[in-house]
C-alpha atoms as a PDB file:
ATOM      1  CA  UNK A   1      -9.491 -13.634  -4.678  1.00  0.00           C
ATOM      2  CA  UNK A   2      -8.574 -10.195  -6.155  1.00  0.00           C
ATOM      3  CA  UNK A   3      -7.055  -8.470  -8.826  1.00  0.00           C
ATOM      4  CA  UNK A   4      -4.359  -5.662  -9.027  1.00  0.00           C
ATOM      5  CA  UNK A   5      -3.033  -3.928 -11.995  1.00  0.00           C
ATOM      6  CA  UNK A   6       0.247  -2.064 -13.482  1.00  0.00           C
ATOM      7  CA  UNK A   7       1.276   0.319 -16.243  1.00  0.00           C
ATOM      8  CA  UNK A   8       4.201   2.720 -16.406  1.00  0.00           C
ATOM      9  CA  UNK A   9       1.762   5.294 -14.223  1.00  0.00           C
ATOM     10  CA  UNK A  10       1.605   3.126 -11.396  1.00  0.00           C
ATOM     11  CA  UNK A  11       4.763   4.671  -9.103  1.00  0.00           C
ATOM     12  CA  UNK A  12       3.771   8.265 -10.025  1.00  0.00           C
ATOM     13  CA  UNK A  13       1.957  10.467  -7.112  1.00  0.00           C
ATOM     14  CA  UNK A  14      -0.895  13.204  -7.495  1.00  0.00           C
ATOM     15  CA  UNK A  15      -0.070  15.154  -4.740  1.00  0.00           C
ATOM     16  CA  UNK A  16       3.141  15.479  -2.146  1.00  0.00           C
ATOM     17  CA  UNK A  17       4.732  18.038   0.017  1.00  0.00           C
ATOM     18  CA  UNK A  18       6.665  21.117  -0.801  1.00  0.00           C
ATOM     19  CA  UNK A  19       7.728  24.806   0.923  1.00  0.00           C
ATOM     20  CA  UNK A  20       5.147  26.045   2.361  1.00  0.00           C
ATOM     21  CA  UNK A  21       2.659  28.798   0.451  1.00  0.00           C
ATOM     22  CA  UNK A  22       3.981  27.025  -3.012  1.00  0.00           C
ATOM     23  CA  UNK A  23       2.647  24.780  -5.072  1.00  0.00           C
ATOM     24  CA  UNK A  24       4.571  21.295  -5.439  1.00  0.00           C
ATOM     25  CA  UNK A  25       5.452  20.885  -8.930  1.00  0.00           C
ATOM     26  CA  UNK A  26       6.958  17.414 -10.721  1.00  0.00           C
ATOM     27  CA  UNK A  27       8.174  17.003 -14.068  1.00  0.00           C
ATOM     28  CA  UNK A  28       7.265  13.565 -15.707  1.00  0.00           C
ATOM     29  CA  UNK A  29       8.131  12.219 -19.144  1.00  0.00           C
ATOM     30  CA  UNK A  30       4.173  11.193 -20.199  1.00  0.00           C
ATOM     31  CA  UNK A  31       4.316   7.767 -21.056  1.00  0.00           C
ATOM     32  CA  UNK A  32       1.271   5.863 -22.115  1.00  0.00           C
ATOM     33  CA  UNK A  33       2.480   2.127 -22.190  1.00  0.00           C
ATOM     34  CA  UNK A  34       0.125  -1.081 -21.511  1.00  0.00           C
ATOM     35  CA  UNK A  35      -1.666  -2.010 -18.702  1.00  0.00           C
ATOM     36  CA  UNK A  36      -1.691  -5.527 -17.217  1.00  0.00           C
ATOM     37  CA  UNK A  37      -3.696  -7.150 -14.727  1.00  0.00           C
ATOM     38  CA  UNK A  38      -3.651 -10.024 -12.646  1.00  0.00           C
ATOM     39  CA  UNK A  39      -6.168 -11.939 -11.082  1.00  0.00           C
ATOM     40  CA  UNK A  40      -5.403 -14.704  -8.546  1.00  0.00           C
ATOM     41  CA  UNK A  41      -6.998 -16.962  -6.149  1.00  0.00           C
ATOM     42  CA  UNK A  42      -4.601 -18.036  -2.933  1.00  0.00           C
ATOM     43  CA  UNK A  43      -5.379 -20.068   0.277  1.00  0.00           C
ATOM     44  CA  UNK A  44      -4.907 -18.789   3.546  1.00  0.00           C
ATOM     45  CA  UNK A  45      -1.354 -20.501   3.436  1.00  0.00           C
ATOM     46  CA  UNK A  46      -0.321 -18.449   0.389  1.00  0.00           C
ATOM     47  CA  UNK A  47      -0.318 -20.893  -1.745  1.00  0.00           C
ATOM     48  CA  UNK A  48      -1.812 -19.956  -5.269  1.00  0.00           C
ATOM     49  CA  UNK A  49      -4.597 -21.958  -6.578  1.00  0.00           C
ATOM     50  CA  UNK A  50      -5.189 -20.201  -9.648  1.00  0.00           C
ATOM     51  CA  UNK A  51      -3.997 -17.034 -11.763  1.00  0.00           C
ATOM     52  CA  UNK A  52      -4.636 -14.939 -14.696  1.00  0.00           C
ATOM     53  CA  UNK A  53      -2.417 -12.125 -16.403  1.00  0.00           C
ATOM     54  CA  UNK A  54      -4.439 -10.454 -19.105  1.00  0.00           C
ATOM     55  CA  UNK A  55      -3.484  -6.941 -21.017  1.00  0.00           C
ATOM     56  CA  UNK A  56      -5.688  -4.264 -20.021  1.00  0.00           C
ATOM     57  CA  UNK A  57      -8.742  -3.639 -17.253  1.00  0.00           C
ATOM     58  CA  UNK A  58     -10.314  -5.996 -15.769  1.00  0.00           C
ATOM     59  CA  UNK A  59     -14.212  -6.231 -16.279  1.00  0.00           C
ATOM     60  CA  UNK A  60     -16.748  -7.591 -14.864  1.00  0.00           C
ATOM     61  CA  UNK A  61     -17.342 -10.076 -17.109  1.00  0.00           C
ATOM     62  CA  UNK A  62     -13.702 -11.134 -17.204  1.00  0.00           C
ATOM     63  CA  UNK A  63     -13.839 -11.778 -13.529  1.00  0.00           C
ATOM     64  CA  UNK A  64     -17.166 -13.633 -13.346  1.00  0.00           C
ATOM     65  CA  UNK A  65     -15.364 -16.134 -16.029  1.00  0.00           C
ATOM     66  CA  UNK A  66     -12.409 -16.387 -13.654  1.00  0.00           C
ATOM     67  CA  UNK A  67     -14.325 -17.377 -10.270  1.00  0.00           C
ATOM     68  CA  UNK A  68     -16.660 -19.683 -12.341  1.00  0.00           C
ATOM     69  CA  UNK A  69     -13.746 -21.586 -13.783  1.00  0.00           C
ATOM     70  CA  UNK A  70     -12.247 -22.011 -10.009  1.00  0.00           C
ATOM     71  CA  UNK A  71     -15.309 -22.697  -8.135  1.00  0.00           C
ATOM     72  CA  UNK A  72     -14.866 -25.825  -8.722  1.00  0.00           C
ATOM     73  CA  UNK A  73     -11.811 -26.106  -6.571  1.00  0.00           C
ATOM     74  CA  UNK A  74     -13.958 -24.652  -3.646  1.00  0.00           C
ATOM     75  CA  UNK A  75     -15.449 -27.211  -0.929  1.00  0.00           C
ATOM     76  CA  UNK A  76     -18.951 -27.169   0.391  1.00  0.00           C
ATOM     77  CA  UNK A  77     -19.496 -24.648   3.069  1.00  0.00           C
ATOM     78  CA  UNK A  78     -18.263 -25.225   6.569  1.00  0.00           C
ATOM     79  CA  UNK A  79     -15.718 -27.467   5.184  1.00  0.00           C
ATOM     80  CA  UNK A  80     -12.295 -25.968   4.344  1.00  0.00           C
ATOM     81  CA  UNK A  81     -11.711 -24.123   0.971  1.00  0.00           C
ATOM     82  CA  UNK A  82     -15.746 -23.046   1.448  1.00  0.00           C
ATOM     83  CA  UNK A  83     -15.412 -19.315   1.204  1.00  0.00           C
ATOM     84  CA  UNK A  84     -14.637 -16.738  -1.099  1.00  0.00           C
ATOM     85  CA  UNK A  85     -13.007 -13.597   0.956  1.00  0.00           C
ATOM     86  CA  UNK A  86     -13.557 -10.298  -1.574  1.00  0.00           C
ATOM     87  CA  UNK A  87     -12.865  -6.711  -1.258  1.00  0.00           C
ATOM     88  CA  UNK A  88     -15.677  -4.161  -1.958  1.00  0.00           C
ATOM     89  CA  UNK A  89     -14.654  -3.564  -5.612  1.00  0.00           C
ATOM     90  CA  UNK A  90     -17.281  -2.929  -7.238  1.00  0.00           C
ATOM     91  CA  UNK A  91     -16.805  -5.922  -9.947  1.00  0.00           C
ATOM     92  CA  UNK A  92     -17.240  -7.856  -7.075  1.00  0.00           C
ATOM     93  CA  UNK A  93     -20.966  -7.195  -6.460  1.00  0.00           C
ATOM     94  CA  UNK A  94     -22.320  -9.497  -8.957  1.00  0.00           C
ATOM     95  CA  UNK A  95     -26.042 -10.470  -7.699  1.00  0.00           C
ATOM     96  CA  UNK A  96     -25.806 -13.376 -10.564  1.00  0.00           C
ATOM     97  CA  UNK A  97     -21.931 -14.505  -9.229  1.00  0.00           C
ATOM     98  CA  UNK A  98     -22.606 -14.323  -5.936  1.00  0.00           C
ATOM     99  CA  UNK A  99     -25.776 -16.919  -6.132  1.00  0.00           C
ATOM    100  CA  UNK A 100     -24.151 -19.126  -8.267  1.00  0.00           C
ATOM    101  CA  UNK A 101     -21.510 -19.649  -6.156  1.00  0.00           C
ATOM    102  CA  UNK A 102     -23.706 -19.787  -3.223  1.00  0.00           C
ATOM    103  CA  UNK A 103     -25.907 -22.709  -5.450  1.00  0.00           C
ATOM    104  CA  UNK A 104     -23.034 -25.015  -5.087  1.00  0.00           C
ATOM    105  CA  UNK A 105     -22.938 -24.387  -1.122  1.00  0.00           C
ATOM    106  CA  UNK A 106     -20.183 -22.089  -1.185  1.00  0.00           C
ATOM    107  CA  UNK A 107     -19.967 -18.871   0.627  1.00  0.00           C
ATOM    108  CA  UNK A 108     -19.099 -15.335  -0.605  1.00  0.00           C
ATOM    109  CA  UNK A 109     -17.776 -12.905   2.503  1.00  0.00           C
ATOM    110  CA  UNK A 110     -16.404  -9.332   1.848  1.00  0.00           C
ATOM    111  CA  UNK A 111     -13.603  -7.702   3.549  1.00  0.00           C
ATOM    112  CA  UNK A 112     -15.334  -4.938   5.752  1.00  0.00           C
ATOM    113  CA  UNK A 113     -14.947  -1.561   4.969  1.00  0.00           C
ATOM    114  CA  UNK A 114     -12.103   0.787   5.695  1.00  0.00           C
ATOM    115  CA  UNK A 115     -13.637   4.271   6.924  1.00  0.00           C
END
């Protein structure tokens, strides 16, 4: 399960190359336009269980209300369709979330860390 977002800023880049001993310059119309995000929920055979487009961030709150309205869907643990994979975003560690999905028998793993 994770979520990923997109606005007109999206393709632009805060740094690059240029000549050396000169500072790399870009010109950019400034756009402010809206942001969307989706959240989604896929098996390991890519098949999408459940999705959610909303306008604008999203919160924790909106993603607690997503995962509670799938868990459902989820199997016991050591069954398949027991575990919830998660990066480390920080929306993700929910103390609360995390033991209520774990009350049903489910399991919550995060991805490890990418030094």
């Amino acid at each position: 399960m994770d979520e990923a977002s997109k606005d007109e800023r999206t393709l632009s880049r805060g740094y690059g190359y240029f000549l050396k001993n000169t500072f790399a310059t870009k010109k950019n119309v400034f756009m402010r336009s809206i942001r969307y995000t989706i959240l989604s929920a896929l098996l390991l055979q890519g098949i999408y269980i459940a999705v959610d487009i909303m306008e604008g961030s999203c919160i924790k709150e909106k993603f607690r209300e997503f995962v509670i309205s799938n868990v459902p869907q989820m199997n016991a643990y050591s069954s398949e369709y027991s575990v919830l994979v998660l990066d480390n975003a920080r929306i993700h560690h929910d103390k609360d979330l995390i033991e209520y999905i774990e009350s049903f028998g489910r399991r919550v793993e995060f991805l490890p860390l990418i030094p």
